[in-house]
C-alpha atoms as a PDB file:
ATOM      1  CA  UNK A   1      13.919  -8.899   0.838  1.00  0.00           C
ATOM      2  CA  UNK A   2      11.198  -6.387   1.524  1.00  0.00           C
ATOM      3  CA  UNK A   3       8.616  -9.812   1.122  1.00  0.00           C
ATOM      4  CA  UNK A   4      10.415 -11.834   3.604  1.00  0.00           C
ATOM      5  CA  UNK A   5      10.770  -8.954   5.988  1.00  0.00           C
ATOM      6  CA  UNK A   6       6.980  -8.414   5.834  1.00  0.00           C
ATOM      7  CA  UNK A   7       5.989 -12.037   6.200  1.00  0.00           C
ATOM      8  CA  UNK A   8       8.552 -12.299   9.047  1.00  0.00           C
ATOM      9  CA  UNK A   9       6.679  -9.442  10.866  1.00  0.00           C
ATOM     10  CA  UNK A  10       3.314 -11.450  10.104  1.00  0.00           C
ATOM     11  CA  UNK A  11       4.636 -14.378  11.315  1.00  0.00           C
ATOM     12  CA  UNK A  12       5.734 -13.006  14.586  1.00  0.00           C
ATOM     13  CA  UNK A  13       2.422 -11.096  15.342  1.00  0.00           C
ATOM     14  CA  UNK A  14       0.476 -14.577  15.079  1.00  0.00           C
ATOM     15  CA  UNK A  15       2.657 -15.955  17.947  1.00  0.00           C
ATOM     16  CA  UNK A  16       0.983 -13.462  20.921  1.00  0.00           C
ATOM     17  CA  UNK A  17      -1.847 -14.074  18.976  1.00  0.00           C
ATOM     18  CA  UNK A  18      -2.408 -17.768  19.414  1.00  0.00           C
ATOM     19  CA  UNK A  19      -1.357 -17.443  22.770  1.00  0.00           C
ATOM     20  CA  UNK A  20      -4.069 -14.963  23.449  1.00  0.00           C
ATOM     21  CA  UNK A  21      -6.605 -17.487  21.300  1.00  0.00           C
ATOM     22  CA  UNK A  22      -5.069 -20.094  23.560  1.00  0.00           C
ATOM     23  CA  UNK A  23      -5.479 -18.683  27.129  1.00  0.00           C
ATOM     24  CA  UNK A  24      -9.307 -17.395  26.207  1.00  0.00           C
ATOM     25  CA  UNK A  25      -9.965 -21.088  24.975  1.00  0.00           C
ATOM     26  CA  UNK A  26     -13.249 -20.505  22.778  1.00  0.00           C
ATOM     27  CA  UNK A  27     -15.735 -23.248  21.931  1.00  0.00           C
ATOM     28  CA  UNK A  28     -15.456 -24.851  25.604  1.00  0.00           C
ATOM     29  CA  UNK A  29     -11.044 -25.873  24.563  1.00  0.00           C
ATOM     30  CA  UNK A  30     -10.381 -24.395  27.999  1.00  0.00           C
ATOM     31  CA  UNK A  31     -10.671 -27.449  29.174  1.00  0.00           C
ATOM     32  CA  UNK A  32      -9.093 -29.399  26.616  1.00  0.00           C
ATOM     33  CA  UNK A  33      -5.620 -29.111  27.962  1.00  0.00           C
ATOM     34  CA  UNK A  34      -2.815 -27.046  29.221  1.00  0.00           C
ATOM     35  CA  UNK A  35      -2.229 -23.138  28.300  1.00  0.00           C
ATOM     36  CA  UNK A  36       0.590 -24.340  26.290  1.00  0.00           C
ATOM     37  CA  UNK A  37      -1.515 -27.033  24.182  1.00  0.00           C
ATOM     38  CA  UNK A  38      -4.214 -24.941  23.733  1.00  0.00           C
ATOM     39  CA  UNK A  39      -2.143 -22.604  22.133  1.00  0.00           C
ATOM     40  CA  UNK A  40       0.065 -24.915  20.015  1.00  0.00           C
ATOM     41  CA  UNK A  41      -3.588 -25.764  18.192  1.00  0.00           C
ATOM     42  CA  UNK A  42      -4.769 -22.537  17.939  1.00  0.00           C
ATOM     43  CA  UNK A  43      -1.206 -21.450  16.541  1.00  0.00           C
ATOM     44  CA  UNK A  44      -1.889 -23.928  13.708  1.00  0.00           C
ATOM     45  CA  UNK A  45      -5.095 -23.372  12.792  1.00  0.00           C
ATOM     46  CA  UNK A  46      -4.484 -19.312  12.698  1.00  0.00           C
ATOM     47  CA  UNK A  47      -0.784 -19.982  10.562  1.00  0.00           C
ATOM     48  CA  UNK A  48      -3.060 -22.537   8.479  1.00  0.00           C
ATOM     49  CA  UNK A  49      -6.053 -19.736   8.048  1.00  0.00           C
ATOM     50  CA  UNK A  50      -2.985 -17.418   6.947  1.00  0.00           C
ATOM     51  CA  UNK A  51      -1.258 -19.767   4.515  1.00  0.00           C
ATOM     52  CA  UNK A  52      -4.805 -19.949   2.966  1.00  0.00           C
ATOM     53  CA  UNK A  53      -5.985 -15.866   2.660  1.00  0.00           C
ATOM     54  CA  UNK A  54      -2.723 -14.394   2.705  1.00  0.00           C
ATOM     55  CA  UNK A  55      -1.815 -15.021  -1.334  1.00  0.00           C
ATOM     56  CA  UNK A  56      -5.217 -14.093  -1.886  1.00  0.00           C
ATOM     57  CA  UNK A  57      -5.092 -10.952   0.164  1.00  0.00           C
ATOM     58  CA  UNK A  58      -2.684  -9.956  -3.034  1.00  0.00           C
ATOM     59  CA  UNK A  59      -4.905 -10.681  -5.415  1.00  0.00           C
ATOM     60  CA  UNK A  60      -7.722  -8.635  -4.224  1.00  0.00           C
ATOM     61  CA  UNK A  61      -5.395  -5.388  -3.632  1.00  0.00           C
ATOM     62  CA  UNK A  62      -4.505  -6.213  -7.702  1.00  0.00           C
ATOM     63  CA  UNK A  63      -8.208  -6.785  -8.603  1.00  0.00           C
ATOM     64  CA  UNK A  64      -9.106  -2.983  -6.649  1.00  0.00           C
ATOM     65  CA  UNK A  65      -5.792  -1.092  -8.286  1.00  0.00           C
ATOM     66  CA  UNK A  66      -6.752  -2.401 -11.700  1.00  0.00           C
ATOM     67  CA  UNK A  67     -10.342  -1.375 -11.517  1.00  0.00           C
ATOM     68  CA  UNK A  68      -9.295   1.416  -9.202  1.00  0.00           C
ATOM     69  CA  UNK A  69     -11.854   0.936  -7.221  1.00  0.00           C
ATOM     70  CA  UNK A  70     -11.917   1.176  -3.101  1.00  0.00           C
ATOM     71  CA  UNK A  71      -9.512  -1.260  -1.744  1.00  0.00           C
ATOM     72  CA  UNK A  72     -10.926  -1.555   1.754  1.00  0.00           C
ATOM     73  CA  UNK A  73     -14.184  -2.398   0.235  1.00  0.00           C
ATOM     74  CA  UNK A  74     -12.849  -4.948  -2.225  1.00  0.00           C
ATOM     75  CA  UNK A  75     -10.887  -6.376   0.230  1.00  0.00           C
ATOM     76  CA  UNK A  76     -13.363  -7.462   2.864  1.00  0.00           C
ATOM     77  CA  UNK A  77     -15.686  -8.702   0.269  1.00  0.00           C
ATOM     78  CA  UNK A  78     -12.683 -10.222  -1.457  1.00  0.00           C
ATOM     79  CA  UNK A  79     -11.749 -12.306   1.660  1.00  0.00           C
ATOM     80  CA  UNK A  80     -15.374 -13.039   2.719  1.00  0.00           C
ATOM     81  CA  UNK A  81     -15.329 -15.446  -0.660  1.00  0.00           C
ATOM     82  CA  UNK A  82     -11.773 -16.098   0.276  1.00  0.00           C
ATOM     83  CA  UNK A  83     -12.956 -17.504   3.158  1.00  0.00           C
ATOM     84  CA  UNK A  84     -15.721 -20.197   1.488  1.00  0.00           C
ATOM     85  CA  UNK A  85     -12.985 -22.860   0.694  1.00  0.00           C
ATOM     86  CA  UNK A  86     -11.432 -22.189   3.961  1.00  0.00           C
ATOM     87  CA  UNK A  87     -15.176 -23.198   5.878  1.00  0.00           C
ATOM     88  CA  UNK A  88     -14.991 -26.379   4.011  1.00  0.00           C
ATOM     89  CA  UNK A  89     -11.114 -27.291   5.120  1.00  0.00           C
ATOM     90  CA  UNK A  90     -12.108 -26.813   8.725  1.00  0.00           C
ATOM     91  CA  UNK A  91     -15.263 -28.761   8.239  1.00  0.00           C
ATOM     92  CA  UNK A  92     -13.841 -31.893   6.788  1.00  0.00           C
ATOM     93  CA  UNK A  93     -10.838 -31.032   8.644  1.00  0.00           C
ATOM     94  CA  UNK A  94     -12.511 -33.189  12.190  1.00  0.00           C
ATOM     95  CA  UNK A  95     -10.816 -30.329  14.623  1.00  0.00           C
ATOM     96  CA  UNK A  96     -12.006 -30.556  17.855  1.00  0.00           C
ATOM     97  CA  UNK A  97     -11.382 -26.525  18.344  1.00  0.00           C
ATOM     98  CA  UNK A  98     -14.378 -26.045  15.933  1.00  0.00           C
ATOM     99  CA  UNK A  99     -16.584 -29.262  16.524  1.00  0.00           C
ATOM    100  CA  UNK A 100     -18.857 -27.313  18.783  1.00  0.00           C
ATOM    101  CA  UNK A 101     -19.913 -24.930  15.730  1.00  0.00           C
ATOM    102  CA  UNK A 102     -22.638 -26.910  14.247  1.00  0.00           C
ATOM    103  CA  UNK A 103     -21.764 -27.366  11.057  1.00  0.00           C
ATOM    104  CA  UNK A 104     -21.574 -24.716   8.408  1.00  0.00           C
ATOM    105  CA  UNK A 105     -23.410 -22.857   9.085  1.00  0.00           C
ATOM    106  CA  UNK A 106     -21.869 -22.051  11.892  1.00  0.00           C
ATOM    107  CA  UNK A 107     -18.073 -22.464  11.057  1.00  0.00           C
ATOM    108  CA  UNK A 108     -18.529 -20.055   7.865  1.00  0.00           C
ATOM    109  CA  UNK A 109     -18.785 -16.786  10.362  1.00  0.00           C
ATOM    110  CA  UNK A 110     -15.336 -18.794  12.329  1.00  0.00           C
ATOM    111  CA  UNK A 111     -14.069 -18.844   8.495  1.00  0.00           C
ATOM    112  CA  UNK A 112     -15.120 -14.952   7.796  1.00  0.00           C
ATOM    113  CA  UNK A 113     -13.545 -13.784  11.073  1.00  0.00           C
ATOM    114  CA  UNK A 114     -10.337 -15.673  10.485  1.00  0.00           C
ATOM    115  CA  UNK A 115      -9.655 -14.325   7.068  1.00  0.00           C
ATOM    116  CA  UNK A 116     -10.416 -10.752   9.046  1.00  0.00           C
ATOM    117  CA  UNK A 117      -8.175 -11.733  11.456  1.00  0.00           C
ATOM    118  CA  UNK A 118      -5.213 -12.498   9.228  1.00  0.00           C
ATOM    119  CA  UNK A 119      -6.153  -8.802   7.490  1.00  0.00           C
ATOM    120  CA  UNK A 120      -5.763  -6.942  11.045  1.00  0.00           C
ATOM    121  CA  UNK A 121      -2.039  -9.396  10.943  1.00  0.00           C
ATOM    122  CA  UNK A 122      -1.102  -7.791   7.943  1.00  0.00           C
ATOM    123  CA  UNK A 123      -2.121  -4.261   9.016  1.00  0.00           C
ATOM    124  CA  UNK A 124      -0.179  -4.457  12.174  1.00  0.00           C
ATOM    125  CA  UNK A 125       2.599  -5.700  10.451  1.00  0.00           C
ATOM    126  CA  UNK A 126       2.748  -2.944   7.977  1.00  0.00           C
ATOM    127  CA  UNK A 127       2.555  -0.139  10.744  1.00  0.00           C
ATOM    128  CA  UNK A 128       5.490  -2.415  12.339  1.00  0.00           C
ATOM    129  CA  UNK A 129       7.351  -2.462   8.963  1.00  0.00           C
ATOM    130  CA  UNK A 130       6.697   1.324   8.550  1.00  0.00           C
ATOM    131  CA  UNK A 131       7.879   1.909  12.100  1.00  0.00           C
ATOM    132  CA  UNK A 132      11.276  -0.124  11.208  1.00  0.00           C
ATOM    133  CA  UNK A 133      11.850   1.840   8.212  1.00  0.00           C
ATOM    134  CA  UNK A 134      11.215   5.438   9.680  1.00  0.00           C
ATOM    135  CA  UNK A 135      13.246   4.954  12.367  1.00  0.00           C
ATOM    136  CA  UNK A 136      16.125   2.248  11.667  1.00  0.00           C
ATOM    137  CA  UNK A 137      16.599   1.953   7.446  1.00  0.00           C
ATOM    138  CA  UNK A 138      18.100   5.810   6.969  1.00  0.00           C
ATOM    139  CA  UNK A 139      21.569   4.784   8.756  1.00  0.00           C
ATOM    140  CA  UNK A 140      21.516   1.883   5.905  1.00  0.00           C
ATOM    141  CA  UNK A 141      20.938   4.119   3.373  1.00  0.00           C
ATOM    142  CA  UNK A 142      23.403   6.580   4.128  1.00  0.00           C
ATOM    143  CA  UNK A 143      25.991   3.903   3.947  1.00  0.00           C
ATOM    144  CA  UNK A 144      25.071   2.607   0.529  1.00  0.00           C
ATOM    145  CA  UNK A 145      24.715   5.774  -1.064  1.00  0.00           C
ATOM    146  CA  UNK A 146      27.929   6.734   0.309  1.00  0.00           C
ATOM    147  CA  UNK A 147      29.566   3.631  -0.938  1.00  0.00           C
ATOM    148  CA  UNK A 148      27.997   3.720  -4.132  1.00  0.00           C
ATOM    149  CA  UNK A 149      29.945   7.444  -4.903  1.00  0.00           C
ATOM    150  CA  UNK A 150      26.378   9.200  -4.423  1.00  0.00           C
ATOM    151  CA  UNK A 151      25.648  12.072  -1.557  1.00  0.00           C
ATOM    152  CA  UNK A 152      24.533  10.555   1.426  1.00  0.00           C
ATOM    153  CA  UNK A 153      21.355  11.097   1.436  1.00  0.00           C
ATOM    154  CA  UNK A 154      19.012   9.127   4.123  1.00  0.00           C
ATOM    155  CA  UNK A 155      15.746   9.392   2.125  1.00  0.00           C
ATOM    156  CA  UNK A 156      16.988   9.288  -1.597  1.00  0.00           C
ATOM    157  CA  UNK A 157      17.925   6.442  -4.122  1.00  0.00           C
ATOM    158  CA  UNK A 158      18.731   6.480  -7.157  1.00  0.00           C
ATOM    159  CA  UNK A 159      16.467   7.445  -9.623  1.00  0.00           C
ATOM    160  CA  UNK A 160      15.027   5.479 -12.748  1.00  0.00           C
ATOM    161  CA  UNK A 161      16.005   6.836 -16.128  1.00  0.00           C
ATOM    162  CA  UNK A 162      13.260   7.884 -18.647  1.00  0.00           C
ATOM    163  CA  UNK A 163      12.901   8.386 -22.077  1.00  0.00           C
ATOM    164  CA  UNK A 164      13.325  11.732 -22.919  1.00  0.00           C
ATOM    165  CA  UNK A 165      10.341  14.054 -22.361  1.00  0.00           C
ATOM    166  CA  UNK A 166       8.201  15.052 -24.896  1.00  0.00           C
ATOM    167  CA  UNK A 167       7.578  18.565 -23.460  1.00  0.00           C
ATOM    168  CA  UNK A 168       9.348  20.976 -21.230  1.00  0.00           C
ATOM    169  CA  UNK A 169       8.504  21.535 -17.879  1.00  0.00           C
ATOM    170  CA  UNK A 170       8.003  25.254 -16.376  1.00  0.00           C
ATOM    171  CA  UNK A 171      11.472  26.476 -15.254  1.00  0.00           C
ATOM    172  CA  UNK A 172      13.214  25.199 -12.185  1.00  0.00           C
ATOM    173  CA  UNK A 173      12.385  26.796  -9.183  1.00  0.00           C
ATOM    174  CA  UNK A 174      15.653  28.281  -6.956  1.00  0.00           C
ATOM    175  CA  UNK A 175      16.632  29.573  -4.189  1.00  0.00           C
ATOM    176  CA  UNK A 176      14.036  30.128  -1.415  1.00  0.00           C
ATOM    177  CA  UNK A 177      11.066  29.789  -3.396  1.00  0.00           C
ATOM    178  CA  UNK A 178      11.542  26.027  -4.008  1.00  0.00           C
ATOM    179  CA  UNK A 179       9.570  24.250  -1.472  1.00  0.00           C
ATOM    180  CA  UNK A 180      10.731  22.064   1.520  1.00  0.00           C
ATOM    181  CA  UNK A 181      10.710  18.338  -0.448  1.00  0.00           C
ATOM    182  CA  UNK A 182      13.187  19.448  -2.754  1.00  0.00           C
ATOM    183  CA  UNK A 183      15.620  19.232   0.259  1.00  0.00           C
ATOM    184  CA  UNK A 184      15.022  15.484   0.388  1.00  0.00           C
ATOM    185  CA  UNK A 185      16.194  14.755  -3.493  1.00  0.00           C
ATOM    186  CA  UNK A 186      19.736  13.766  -4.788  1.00  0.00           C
ATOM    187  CA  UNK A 187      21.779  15.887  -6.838  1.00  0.00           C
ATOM    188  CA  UNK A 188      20.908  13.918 -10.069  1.00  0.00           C
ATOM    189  CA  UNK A 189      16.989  15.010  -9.789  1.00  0.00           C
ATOM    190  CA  UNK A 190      16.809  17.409 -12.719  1.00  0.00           C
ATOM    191  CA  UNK A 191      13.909  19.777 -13.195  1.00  0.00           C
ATOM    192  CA  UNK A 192      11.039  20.731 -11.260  1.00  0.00           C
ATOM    193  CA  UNK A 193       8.519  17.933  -9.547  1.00  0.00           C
ATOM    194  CA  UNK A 194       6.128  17.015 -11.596  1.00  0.00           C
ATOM    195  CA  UNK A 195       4.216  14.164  -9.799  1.00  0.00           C
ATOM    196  CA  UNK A 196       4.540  12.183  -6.043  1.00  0.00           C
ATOM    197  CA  UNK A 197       3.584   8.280  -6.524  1.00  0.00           C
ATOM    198  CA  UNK A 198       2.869   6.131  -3.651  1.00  0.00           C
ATOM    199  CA  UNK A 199       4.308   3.033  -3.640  1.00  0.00           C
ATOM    200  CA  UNK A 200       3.938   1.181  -0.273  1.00  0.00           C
ATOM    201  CA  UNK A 201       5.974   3.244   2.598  1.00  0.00           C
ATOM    202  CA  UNK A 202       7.853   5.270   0.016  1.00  0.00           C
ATOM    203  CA  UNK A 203       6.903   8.060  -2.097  1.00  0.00           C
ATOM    204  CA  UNK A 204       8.467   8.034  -6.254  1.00  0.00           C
ATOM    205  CA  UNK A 205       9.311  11.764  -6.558  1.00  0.00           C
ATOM    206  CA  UNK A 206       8.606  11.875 -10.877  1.00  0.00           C
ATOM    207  CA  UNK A 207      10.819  14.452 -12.360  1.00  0.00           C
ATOM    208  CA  UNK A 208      11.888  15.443 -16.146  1.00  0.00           C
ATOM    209  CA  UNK A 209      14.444  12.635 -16.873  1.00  0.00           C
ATOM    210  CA  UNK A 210      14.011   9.847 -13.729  1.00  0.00           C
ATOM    211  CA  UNK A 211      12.434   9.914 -10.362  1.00  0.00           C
ATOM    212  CA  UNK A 212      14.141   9.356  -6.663  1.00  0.00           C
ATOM    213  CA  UNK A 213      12.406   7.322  -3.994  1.00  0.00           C
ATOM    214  CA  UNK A 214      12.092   8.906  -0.557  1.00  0.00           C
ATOM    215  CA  UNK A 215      11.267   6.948   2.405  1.00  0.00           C
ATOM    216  CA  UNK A 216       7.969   9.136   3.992  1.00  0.00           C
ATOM    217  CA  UNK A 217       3.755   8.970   3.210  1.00  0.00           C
ATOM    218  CA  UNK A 218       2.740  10.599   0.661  1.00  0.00           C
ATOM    219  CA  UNK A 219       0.445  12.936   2.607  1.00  0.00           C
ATOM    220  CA  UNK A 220       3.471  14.472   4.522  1.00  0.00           C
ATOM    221  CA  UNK A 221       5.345  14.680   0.821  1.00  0.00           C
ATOM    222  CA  UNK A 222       2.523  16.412  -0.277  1.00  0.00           C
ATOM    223  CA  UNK A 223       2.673  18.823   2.222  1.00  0.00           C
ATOM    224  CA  UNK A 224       5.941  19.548   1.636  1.00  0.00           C
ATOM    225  CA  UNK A 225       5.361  20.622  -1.524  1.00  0.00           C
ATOM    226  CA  UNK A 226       4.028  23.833   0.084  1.00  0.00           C
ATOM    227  CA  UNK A 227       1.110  25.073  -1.998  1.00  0.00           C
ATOM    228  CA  UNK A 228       2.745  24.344  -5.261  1.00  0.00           C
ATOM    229  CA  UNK A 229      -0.804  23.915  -7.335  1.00  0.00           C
ATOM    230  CA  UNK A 230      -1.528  20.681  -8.120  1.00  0.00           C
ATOM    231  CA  UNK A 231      -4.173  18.313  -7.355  1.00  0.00           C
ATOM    232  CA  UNK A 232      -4.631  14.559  -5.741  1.00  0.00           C
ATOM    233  CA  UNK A 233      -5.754  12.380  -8.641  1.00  0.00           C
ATOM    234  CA  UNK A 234      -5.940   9.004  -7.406  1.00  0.00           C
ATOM    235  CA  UNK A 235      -5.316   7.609  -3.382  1.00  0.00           C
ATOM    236  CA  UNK A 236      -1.762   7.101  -4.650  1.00  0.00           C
ATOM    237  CA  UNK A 237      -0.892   9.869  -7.303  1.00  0.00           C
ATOM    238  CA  UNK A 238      -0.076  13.840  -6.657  1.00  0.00           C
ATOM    239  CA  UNK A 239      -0.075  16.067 -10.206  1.00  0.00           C
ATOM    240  CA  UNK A 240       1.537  19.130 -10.235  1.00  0.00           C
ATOM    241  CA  UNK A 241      -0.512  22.157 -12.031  1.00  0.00           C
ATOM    242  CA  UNK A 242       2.131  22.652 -14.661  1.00  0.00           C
ATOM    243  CA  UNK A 243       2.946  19.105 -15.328  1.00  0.00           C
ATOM    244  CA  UNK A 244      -0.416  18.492 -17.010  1.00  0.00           C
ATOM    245  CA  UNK A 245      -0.178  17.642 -20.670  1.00  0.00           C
ATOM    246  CA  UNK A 246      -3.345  16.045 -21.883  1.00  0.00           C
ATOM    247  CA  UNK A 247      -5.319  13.838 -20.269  1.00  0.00           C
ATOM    248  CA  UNK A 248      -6.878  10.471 -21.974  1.00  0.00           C
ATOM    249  CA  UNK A 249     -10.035   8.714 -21.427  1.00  0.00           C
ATOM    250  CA  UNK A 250     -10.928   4.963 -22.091  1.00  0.00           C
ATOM    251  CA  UNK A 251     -14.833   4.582 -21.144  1.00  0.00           C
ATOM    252  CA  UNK A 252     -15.135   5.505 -17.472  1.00  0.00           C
ATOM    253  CA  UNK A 253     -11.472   5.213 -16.924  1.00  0.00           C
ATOM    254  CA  UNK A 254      -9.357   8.356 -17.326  1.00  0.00           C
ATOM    255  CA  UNK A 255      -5.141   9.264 -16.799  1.00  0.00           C
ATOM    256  CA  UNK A 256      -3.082  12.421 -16.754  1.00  0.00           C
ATOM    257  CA  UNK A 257      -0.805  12.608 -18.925  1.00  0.00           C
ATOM    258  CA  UNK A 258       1.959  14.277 -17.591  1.00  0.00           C
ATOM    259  CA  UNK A 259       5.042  16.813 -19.890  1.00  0.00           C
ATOM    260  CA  UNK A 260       7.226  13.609 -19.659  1.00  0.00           C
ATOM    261  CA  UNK A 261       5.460  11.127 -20.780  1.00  0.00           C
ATOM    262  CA  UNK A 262       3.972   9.116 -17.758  1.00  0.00           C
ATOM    263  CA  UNK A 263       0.136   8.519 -17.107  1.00  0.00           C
ATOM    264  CA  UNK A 264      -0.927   9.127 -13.383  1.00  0.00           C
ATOM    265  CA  UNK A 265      -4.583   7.134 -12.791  1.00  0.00           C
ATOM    266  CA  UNK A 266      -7.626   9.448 -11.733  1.00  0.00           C
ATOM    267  CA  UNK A 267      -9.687   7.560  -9.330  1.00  0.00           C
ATOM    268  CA  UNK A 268     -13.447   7.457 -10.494  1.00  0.00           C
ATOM    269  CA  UNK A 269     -14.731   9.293  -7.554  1.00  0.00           C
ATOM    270  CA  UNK A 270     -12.280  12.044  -7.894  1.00  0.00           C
ATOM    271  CA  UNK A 271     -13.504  13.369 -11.615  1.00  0.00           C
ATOM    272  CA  UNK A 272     -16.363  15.006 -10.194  1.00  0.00           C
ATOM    273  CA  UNK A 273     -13.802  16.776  -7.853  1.00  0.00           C
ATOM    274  CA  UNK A 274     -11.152  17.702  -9.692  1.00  0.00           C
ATOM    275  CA  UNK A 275     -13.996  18.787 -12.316  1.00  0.00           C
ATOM    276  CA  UNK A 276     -15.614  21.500  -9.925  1.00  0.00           C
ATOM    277  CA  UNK A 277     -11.828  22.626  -9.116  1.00  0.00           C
ATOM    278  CA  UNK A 278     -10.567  23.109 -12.610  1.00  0.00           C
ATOM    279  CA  UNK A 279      -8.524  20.328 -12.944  1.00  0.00           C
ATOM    280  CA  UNK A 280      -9.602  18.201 -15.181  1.00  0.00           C
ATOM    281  CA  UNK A 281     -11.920  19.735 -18.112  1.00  0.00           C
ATOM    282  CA  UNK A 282     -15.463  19.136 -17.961  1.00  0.00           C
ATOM    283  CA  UNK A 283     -15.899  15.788 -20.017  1.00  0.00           C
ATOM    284  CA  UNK A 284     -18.996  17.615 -22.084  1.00  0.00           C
ATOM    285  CA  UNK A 285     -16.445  20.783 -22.764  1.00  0.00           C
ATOM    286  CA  UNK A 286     -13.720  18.729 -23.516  1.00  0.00           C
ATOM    287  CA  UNK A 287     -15.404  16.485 -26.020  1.00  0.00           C
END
C-alpha cells in the first residue's frame, strides 16, 4: 500500500511537470503545436524516462545501504550509468522533441538530466508522502489500535517480538526522569530504549523483548531522548550508552551489538568519531 501510495504521488508530480516542459517548449517544440500537444509528448517521454530509472533508483539506495556508503553520492553516479541505456532509447527512438540534439553526444546530458529529474520526482514525493502522514495517518491509527483492543495511541504499532535477550538491560527508568519519547510508546514496550532505527518516515523504537514504530524523523526521536548517553552510529541507527554489548568487526565493516541481541551498522566515516568520543574502543586497544 505504502508502494502504490508513493508511486501515485510520483505520478501526479510529473503531470505539472510536463505541462511546465510543455509550455517552455525546449529544442525549438514551441512551435510544433498547441500547449496541450506539446505537453502530451513531453508527458510521455518524462513517464517513459521514469518507467526506465525509477526501479533502478532502488537498486542503487540497496547497493549504498549494503556497502554503507553515502547514498546521495551513489545515487547520482548510480543514475548517471542508469541513464546510458536510456541515451540510446531516445536516439533510436526518431523523437522529434530531441532531434535537434545532435546525436549522442548531445542527447546523453538530455539522458543525465532526465534521470535527475525523475530523482527531484521522487524527493518531492517523499516530502509529500511525509507531509500526508504527519498530518492525516494518526486519526487512522487511532482507530485501528482502538479496534484491535490496544490503547489508542496515534504514533505506536504494535511491536515485533524477539527472541529473548541475552543480557539485561540497566533498570527501567520511572517517573520524571524517563525522557519525553517514552510518552509516545504502547503499554506492551517493556524495558528501557535501547536503540532508534530509521526506517523511511518512521522511527523502530528497539526495546528488551520487541520494538514499536512511531510515525516522526529520527532526529526529533533522538532529541527526545533528552541526553540519555548514547551515540549516532550509522545515518539511520541511534545506540543507547548502556545497550552496548560487544561490538564485531568484519574487515572495514563493523556493528554494535546491542544487550538483546540485534546488530546496529556503524557507518565507516563515523569510527573515527565515535573513536575520539569513547564509543567505540580504539581498534589497536581493542585488538
Amino acid at each position: 500500500m505504502k508502494r502504490l501510495r508513493r508511486t501515485l504521488l510520483e505520478l501526479w508530480i510529473l503531470v505539472p511537470l510536463a505541462g511546465i516542459v510543455g509550455f517552455l517548449g525546449p529544442f525549438g517544440t514551441y512551435l510544433a503545436g498547441d500547449f496541450f500537444a506539446r505537453s502530451l509528448r513531453w508527458g510521455g517521454m518524462l513517464l517513459g524516462a521514469y518507467v526506465l530509472v525509477r526501479p533502478t533508483m532502488m537498486l542503487w539506495a540497496w547497493v549504498a545501504d549494503a556497502t554503507r556508503l553515502p547514498r546521495g553520492t551513489v545515487m547520482i553516479w548510480g543514475l548517471t550509468v542508469s541513464s546510458i541505456p536510456m541515451s540510446f532509447i531516445w536516439l533510436y527512438g526518431g523523437w522529434n522533441e530531441i532531434s535537434a540534439l545532435d546525436g549522442l553526444s548531445g542527447i546523453m546530458p538530455f539522458s543525465v538530466l532526465c534521470a535527475l529529474t525523475i530523482l527531484l520526482v521522487a524527493s518531492l514525493a517523499d516530502r509529500a508522502d511525509e507531509h500526508l502522514l504527519r498530518n492525516y495517518q494518526g486519526p487512522m491509527q487511532r482507530l485501528r489500535a482502538t479496534t484491535e483492543g490496544q490503547p489508542a495511541v496515534a504514533e505506536a504499532v504494535l511491536p515485533v517480538i524477539r527472541p529473548e535477550p541475552v543480557a539485561v538491560p540497566s533498570p527501567l527508568l520511572t517517573g520524571e526522569e524517563r525522557p519525553r519519547l517514552y510518552a509516545r510508546l504502547g503499554a506492551q514496550f517493556e524495558g528501557d530504549v535501547l536503540a532508534l532505527e530509521s526506517e523511511d518516515h518512521y522511527v523502530r523504537v528497539h526495546g528488551l523483548r520487541g520494538s514499536d514504530l512511531l510515525l516522526m524523523r529520527l532526529r526529533d526521536a533522538i532529541a527526545e531522548m533528552d541526553g540519555v548517553p548514547g551515540a549516532q552510529t550509522h545515518r539511520s541507527w541511534w545506540v543507547a550508552q548502556d545497550a552496548v554489548a560487544d561490538f564485531s568487526r568484519s574487515g572495514r565493516a563493523m556493528d554494535v551489538v546491542l544487550t538483546n541481541g540485534t546488530r546496529a551498522p556503524v557507518a565507516r566515516d563515523s569510527v573515527d568519531r565515535l573513536e575520539r568520543s569513547g564509543f567505540l574502543p580504539v581498534k589497536g586497544v581493542a585488538d
